[in-house]
PDB file of N, CA and C in Angstrom:
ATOM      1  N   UNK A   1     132.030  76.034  -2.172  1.00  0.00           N
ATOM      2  CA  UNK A   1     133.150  76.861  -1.785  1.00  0.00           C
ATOM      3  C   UNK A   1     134.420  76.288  -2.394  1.00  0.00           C
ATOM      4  N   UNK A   2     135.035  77.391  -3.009  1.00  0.00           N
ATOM      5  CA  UNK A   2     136.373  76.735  -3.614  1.00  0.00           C
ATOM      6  C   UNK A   2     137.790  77.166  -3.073  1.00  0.00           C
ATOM      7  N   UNK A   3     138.752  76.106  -2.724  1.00  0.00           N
ATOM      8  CA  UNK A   3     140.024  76.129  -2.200  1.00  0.00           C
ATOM      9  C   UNK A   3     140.555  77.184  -3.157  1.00  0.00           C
ATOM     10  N   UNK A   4     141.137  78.383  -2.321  1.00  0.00           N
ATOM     11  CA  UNK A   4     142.246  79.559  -3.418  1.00  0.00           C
ATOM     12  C   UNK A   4     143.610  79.472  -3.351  1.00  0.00           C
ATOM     13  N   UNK A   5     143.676  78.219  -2.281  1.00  0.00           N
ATOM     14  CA  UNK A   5     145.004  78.230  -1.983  1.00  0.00           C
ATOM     15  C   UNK A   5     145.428  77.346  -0.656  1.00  0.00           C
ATOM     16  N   UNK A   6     146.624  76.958  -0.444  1.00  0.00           N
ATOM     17  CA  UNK A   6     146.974  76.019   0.615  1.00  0.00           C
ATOM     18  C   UNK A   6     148.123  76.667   1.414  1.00  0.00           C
ATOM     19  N   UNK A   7     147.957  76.435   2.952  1.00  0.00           N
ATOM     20  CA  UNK A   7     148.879  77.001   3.738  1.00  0.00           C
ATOM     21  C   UNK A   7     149.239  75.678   4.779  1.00  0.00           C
ATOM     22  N   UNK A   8     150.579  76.194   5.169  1.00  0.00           N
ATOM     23  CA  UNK A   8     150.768  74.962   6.551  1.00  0.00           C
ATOM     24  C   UNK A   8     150.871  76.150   7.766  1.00  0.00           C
ATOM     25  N   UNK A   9     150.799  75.325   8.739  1.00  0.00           N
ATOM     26  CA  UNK A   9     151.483  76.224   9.838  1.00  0.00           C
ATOM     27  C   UNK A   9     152.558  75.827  10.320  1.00  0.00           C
ATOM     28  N   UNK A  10     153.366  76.576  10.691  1.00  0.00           N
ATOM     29  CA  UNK A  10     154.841  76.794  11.361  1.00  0.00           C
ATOM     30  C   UNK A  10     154.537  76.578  12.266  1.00  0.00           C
ATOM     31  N   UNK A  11     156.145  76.186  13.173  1.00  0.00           N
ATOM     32  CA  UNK A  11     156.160  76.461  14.395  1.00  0.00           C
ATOM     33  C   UNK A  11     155.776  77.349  15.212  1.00  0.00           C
ATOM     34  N   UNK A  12     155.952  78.872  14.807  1.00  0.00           N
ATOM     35  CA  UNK A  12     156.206  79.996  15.975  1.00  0.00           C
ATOM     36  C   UNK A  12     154.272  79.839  15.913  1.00  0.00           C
ATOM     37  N   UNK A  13     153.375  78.995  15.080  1.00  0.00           N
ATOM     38  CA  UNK A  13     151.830  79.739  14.773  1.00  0.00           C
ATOM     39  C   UNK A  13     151.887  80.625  13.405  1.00  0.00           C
ATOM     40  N   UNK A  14     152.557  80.716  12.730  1.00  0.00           N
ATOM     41  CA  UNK A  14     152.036  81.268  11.316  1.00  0.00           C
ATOM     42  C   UNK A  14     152.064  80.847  10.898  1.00  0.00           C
ATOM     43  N   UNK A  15     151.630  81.113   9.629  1.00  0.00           N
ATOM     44  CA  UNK A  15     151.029  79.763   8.346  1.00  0.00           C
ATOM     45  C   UNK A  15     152.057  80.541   6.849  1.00  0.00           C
ATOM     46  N   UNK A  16     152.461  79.482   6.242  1.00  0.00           N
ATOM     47  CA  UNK A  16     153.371  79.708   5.173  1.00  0.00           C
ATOM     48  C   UNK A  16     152.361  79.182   4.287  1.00  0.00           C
ATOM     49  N   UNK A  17     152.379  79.590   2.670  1.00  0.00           N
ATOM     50  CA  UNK A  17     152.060  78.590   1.400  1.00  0.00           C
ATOM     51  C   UNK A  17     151.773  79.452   0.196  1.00  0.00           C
ATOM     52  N   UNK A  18     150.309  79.136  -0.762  1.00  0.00           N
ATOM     53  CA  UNK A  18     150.401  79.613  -2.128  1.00  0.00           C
ATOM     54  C   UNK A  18     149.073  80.280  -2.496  1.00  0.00           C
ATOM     55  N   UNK A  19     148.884  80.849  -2.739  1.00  0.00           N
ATOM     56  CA  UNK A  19     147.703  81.880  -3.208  1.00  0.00           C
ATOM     57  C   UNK A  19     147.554  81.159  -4.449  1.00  0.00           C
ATOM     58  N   UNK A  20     146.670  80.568  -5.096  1.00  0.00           N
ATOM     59  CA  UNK A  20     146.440  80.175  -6.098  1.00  0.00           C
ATOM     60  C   UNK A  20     145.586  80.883  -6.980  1.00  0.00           C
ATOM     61  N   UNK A  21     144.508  81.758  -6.401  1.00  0.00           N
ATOM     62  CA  UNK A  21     143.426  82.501  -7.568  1.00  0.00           C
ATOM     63  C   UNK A  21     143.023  83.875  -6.526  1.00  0.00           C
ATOM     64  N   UNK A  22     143.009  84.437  -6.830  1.00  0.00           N
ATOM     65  CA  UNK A  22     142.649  85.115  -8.108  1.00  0.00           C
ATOM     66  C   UNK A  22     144.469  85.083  -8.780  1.00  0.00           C
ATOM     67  N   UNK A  23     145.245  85.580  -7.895  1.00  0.00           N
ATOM     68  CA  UNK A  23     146.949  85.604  -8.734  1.00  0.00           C
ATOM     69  C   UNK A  23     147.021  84.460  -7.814  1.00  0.00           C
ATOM     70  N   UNK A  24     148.509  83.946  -8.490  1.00  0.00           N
ATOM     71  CA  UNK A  24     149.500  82.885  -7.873  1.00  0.00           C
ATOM     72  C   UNK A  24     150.372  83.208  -7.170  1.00  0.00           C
ATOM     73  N   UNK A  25     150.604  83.831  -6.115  1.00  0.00           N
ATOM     74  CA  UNK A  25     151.676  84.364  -5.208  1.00  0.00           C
ATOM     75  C   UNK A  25     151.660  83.692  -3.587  1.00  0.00           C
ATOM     76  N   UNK A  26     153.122  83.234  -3.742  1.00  0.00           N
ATOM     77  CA  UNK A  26     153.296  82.923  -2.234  1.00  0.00           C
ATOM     78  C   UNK A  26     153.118  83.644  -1.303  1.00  0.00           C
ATOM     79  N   UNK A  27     152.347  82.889   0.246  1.00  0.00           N
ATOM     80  CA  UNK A  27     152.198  83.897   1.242  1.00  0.00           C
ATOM     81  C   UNK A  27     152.295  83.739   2.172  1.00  0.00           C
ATOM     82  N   UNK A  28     152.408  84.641   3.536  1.00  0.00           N
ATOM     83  CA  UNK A  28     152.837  84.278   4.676  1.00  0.00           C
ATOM     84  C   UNK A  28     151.504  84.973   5.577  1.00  0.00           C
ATOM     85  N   UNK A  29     151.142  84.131   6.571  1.00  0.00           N
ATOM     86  CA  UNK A  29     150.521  85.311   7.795  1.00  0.00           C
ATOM     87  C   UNK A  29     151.769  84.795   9.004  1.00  0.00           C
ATOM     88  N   UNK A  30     151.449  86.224   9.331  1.00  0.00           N
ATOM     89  CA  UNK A  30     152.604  87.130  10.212  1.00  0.00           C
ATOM     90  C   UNK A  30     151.984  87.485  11.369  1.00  0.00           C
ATOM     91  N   UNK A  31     152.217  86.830  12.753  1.00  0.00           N
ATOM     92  CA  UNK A  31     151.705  87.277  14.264  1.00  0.00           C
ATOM     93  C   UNK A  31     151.878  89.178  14.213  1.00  0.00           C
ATOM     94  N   UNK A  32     150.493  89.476  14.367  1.00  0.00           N
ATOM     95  CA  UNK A  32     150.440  90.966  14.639  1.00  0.00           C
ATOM     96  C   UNK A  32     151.228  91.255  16.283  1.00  0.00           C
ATOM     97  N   UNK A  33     151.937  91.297  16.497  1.00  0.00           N
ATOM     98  CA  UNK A  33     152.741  91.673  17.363  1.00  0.00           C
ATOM     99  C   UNK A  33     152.427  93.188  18.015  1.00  0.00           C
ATOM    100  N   UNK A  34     151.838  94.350  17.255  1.00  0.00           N
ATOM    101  CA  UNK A  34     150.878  95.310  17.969  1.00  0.00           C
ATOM    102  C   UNK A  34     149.699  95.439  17.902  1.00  0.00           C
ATOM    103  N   UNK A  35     149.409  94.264  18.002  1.00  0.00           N
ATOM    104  CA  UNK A  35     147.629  94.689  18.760  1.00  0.00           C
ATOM    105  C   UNK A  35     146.994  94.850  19.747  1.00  0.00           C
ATOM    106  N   UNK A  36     146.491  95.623  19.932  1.00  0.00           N
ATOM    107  CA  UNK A  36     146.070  96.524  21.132  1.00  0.00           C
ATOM    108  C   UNK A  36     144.980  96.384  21.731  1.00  0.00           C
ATOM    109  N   UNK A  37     143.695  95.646  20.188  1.00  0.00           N
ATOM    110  CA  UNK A  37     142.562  95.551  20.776  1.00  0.00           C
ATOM    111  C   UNK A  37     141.817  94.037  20.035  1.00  0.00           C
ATOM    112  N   UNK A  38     140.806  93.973  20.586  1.00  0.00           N
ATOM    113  CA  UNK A  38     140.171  92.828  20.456  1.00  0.00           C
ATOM    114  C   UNK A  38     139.708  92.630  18.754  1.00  0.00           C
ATOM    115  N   UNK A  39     139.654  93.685  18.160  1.00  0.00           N
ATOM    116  CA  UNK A  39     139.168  93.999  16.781  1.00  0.00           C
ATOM    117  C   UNK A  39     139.916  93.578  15.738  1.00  0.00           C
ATOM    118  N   UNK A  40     141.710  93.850  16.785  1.00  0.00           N
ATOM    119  CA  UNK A  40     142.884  94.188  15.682  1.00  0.00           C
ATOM    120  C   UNK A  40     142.804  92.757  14.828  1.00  0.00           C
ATOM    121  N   UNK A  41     143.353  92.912  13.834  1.00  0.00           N
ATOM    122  CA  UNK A  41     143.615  91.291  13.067  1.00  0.00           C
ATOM    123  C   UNK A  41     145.252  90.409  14.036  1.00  0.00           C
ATOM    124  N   UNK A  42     145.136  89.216  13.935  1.00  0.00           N
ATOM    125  CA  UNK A  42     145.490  88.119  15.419  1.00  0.00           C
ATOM    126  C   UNK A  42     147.464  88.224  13.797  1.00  0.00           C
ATOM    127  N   UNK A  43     146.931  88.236  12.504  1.00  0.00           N
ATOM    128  CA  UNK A  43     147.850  88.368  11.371  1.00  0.00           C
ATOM    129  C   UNK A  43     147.584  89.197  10.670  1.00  0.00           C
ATOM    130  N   UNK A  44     148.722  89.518   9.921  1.00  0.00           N
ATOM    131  CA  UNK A  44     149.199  90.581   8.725  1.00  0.00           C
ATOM    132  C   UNK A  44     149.622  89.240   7.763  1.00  0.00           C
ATOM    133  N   UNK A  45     148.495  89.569   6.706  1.00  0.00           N
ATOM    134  CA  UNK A  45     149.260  88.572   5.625  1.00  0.00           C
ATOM    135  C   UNK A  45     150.138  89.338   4.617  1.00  0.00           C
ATOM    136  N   UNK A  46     151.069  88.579   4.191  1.00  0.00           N
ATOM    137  CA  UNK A  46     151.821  88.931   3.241  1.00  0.00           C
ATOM    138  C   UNK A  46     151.885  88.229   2.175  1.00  0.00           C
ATOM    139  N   UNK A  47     152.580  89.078   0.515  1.00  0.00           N
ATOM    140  CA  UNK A  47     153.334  87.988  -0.313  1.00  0.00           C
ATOM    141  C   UNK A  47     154.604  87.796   0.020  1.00  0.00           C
ATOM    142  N   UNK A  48     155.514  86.385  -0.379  1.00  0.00           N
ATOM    143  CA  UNK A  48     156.182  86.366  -0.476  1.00  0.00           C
ATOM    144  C   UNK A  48     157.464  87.464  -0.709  1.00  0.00           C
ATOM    145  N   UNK A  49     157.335  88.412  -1.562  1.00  0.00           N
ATOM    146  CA  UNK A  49     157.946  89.575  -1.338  1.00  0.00           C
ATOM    147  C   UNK A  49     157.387  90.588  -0.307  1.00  0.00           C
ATOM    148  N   UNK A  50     157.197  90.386   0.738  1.00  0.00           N
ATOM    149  CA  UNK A  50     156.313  91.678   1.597  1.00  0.00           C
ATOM    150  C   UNK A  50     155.745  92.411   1.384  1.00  0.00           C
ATOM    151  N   UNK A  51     154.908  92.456   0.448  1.00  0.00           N
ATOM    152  CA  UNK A  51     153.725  93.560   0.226  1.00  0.00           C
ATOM    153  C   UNK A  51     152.338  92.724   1.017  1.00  0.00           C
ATOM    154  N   UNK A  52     152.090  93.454   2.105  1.00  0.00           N
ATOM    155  CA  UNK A  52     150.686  93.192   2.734  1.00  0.00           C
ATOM    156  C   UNK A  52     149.386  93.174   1.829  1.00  0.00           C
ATOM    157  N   UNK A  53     148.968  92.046   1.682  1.00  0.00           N
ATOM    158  CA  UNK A  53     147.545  92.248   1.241  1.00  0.00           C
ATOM    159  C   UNK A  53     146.744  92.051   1.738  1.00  0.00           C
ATOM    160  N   UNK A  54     146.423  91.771   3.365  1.00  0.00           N
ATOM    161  CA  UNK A  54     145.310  91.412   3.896  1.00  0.00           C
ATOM    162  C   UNK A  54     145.606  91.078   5.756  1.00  0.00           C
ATOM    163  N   UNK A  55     144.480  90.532   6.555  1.00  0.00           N
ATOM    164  CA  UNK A  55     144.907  90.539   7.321  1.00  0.00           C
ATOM    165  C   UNK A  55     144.142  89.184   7.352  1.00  0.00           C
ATOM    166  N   UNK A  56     144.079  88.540   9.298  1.00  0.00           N
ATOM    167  CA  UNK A  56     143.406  87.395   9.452  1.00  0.00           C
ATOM    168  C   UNK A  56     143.119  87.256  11.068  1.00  0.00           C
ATOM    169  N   UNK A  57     141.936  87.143  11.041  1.00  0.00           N
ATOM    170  CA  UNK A  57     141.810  86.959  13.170  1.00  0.00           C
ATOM    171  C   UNK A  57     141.173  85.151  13.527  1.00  0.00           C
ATOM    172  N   UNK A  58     142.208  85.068  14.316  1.00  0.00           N
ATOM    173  CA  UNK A  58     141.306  83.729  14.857  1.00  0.00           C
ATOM    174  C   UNK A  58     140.148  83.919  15.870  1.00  0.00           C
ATOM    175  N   UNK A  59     139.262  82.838  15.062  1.00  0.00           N
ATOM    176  CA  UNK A  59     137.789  82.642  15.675  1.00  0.00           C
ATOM    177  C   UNK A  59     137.536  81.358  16.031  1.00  0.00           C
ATOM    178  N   UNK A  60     135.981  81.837  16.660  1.00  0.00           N
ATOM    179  CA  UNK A  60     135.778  80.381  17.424  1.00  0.00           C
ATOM    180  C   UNK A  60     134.053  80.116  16.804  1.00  0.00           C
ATOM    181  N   UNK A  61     134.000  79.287  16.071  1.00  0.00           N
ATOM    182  CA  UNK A  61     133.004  78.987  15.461  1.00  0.00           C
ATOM    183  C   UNK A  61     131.385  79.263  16.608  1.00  0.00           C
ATOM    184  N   UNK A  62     130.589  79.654  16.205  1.00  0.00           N
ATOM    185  CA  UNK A  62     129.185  79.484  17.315  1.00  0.00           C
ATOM    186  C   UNK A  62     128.431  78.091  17.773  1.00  0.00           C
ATOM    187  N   UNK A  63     128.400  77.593  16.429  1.00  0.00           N
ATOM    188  CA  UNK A  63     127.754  76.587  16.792  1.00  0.00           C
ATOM    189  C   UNK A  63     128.739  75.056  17.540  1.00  0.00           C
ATOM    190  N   UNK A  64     129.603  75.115  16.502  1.00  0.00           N
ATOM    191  CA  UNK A  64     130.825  74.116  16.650  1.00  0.00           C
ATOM    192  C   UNK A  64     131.835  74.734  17.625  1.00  0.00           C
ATOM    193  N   UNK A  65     131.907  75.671  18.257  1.00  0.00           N
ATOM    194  CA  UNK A  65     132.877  75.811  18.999  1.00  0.00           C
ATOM    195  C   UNK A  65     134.421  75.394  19.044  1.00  0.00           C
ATOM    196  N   UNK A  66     134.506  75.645  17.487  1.00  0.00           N
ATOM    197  CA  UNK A  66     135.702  74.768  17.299  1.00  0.00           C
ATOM    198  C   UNK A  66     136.683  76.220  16.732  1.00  0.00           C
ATOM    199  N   UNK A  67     137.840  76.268  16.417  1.00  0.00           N
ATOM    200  CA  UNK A  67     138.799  77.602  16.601  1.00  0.00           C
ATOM    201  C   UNK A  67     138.921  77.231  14.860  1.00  0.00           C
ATOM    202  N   UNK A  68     139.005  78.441  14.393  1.00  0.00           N
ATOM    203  CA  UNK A  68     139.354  78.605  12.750  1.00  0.00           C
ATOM    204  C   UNK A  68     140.431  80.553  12.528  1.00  0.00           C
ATOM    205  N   UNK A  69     140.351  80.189  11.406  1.00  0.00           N
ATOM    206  CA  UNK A  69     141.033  81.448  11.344  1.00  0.00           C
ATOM    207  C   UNK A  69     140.226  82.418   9.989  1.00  0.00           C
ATOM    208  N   UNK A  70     139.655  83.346   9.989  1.00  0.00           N
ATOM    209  CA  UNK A  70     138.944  84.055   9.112  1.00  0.00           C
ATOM    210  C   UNK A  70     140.069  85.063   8.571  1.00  0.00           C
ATOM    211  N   UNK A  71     139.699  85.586   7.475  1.00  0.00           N
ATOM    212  CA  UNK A  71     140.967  86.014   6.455  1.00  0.00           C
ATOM    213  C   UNK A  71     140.116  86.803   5.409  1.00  0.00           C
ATOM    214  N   UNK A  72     140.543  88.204   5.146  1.00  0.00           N
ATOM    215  CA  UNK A  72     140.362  89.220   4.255  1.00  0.00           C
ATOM    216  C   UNK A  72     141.919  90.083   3.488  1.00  0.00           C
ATOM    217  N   UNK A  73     141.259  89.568   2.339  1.00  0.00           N
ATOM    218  CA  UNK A  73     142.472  89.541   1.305  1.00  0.00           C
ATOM    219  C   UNK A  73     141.942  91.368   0.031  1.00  0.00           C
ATOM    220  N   UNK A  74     142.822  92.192   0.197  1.00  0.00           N
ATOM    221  CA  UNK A  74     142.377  93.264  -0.474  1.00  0.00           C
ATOM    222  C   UNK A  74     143.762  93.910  -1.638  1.00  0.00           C
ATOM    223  N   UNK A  75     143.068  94.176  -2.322  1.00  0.00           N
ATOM    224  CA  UNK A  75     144.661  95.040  -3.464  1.00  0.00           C
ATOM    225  C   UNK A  75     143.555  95.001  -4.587  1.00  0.00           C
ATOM    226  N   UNK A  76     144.470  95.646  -5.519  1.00  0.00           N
ATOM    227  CA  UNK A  76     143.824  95.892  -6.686  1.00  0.00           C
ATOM    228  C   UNK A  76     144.081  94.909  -7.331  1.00  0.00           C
ATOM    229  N   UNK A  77     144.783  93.782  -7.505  1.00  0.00           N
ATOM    230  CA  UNK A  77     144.302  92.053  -7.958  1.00  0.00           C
ATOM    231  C   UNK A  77     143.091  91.360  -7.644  1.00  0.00           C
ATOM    232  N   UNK A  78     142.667  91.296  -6.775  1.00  0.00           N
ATOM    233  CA  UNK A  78     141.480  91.203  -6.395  1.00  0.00           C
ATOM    234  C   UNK A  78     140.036  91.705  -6.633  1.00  0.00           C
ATOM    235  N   UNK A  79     140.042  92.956  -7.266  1.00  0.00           N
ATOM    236  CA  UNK A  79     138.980  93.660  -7.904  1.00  0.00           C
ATOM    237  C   UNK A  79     138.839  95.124  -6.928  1.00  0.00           C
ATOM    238  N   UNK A  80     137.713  95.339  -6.740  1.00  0.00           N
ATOM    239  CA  UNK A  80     137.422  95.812  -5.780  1.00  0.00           C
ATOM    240  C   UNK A  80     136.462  95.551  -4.578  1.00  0.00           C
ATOM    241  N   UNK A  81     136.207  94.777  -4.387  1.00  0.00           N
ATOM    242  CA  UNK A  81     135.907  93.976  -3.216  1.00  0.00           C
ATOM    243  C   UNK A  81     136.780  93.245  -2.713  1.00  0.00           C
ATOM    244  N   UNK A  82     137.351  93.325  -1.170  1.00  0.00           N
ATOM    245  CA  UNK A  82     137.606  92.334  -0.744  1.00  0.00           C
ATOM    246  C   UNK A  82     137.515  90.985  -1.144  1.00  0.00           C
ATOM    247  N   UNK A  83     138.744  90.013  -0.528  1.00  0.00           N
ATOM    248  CA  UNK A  83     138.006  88.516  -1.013  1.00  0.00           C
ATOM    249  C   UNK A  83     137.989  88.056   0.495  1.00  0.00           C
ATOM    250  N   UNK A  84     137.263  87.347   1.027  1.00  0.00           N
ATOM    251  CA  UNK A  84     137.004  86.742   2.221  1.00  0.00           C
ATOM    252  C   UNK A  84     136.638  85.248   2.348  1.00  0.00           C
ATOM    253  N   UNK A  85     137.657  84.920   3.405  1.00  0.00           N
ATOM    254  CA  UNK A  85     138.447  83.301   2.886  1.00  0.00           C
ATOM    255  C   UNK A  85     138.575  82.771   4.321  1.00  0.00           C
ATOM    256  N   UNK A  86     138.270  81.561   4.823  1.00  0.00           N
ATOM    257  CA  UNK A  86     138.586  80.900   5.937  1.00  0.00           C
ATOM    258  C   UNK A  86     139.897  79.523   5.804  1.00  0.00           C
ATOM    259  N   UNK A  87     140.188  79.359   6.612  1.00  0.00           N
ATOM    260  CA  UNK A  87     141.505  78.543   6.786  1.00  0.00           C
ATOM    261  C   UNK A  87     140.182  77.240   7.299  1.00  0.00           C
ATOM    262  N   UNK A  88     140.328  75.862   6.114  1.00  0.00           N
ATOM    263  CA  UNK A  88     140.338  75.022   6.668  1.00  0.00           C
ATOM    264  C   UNK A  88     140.654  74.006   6.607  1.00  0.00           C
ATOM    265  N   UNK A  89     140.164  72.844   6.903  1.00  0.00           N
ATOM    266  CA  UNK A  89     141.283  71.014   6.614  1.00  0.00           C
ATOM    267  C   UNK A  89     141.255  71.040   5.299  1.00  0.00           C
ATOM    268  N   UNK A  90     142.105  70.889   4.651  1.00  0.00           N
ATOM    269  CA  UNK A  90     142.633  70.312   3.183  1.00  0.00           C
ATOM    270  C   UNK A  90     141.863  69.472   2.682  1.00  0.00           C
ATOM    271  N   UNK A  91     141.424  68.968   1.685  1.00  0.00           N
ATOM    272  CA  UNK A  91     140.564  68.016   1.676  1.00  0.00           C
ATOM    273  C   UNK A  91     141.433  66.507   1.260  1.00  0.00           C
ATOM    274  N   UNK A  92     141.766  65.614   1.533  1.00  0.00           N
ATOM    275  CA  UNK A  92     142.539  64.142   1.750  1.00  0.00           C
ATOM    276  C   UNK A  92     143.964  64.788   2.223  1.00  0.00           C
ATOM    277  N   UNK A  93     143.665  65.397   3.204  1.00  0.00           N
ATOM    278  CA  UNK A  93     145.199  65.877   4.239  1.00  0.00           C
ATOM    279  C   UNK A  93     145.149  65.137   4.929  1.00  0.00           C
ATOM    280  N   UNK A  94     146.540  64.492   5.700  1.00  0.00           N
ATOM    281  CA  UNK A  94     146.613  63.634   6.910  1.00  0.00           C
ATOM    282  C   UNK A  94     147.326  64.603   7.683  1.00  0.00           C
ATOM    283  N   UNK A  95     147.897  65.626   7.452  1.00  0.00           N
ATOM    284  CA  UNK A  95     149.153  66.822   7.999  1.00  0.00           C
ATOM    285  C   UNK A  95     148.104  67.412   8.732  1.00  0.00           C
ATOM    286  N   UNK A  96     147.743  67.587   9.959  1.00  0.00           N
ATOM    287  CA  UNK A  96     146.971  68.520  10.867  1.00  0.00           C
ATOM    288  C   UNK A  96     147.494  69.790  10.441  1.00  0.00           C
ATOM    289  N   UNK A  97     148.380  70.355  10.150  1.00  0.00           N
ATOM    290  CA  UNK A  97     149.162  71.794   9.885  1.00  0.00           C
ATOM    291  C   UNK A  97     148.866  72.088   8.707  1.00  0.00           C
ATOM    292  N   UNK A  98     148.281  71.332   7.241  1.00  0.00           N
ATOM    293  CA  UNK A  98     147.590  71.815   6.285  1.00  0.00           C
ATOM    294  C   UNK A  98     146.567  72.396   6.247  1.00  0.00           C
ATOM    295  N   UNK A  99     146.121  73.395   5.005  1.00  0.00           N
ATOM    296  CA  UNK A  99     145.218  74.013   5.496  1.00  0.00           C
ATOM    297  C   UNK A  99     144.808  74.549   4.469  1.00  0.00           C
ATOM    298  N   UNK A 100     143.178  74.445   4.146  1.00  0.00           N
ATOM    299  CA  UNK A 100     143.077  75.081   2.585  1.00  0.00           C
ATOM    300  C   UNK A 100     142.273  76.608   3.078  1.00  0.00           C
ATOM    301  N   UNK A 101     142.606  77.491   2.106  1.00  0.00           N
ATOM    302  CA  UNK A 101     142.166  78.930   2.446  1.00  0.00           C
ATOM    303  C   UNK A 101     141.004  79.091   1.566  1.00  0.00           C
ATOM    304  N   UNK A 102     139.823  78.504   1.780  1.00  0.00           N
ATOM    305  CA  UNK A 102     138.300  78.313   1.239  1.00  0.00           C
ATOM    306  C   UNK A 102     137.869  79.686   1.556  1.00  0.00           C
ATOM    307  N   UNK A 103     137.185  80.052  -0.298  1.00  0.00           N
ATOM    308  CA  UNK A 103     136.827  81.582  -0.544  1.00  0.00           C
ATOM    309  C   UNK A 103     134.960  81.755   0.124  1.00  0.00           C
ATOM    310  N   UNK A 104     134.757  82.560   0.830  1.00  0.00           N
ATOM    311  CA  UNK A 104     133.563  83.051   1.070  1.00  0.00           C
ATOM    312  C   UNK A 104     132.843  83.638   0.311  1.00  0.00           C
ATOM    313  N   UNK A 105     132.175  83.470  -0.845  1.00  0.00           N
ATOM    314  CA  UNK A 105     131.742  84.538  -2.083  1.00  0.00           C
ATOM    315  C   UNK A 105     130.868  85.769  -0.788  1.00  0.00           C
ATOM    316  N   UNK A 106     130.345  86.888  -1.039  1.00  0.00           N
ATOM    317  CA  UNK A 106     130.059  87.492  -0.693  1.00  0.00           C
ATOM    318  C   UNK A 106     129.050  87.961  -1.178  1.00  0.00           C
ATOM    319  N   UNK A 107     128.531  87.312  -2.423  1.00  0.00           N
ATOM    320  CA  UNK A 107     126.972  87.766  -3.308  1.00  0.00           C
ATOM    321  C   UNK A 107     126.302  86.156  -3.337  1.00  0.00           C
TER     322      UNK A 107
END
């Protein structure tokens, strides 16, 4: 699995940083503030200029029971498939708030 990119988290709980592949664009996830249901995504990611490309819900692993954040990234940069990406430890991070956004291939 390969790192596409690195995020920290903020204070308020969102995560700031850099999209590295497929494009290079800075990004933000953004507390969904209307969600209604258990389904909705927990974020709205953005680029740096506000164009939404994706969303992100926090989960709780099955076996590990440990909390992560799952992430689906869509636009026509991307191809046409979705890219599907989890938030996790950086690899030689000491910053608990780092966070690498590791791609899920899907084939």
């Amino acid at each position: 699995m390969a790192a596409i990119g690195y995020v920290t988290k903020q204070g308020d709980g969102s995560y700031k940083g850099q999209l590295n592949r497929p494009i290079k664009v800075g990004i933000q996830f953004v507390h969904n503030g209307t969600k209604s249901a258990e389904k909705h995504p927990d974020f709205r990611v953005y680029t740096a200029d506000r164009v939404e490309i994706g969303a992100a819900w926090n989960r709780v692993g099955r076996a590990s029971g440990k909390e992560y954040v799952s992430v689906s990234l869509e636009g026509p940069e991307f191809g046409q498939r979705p890219v599907y990406a989890n938030l996790g430890r950086a690899a030689g991070q000491d910053d608990p708030d780092v966070f690498a956004l590791i791609w899920s291939p899907t084939d």
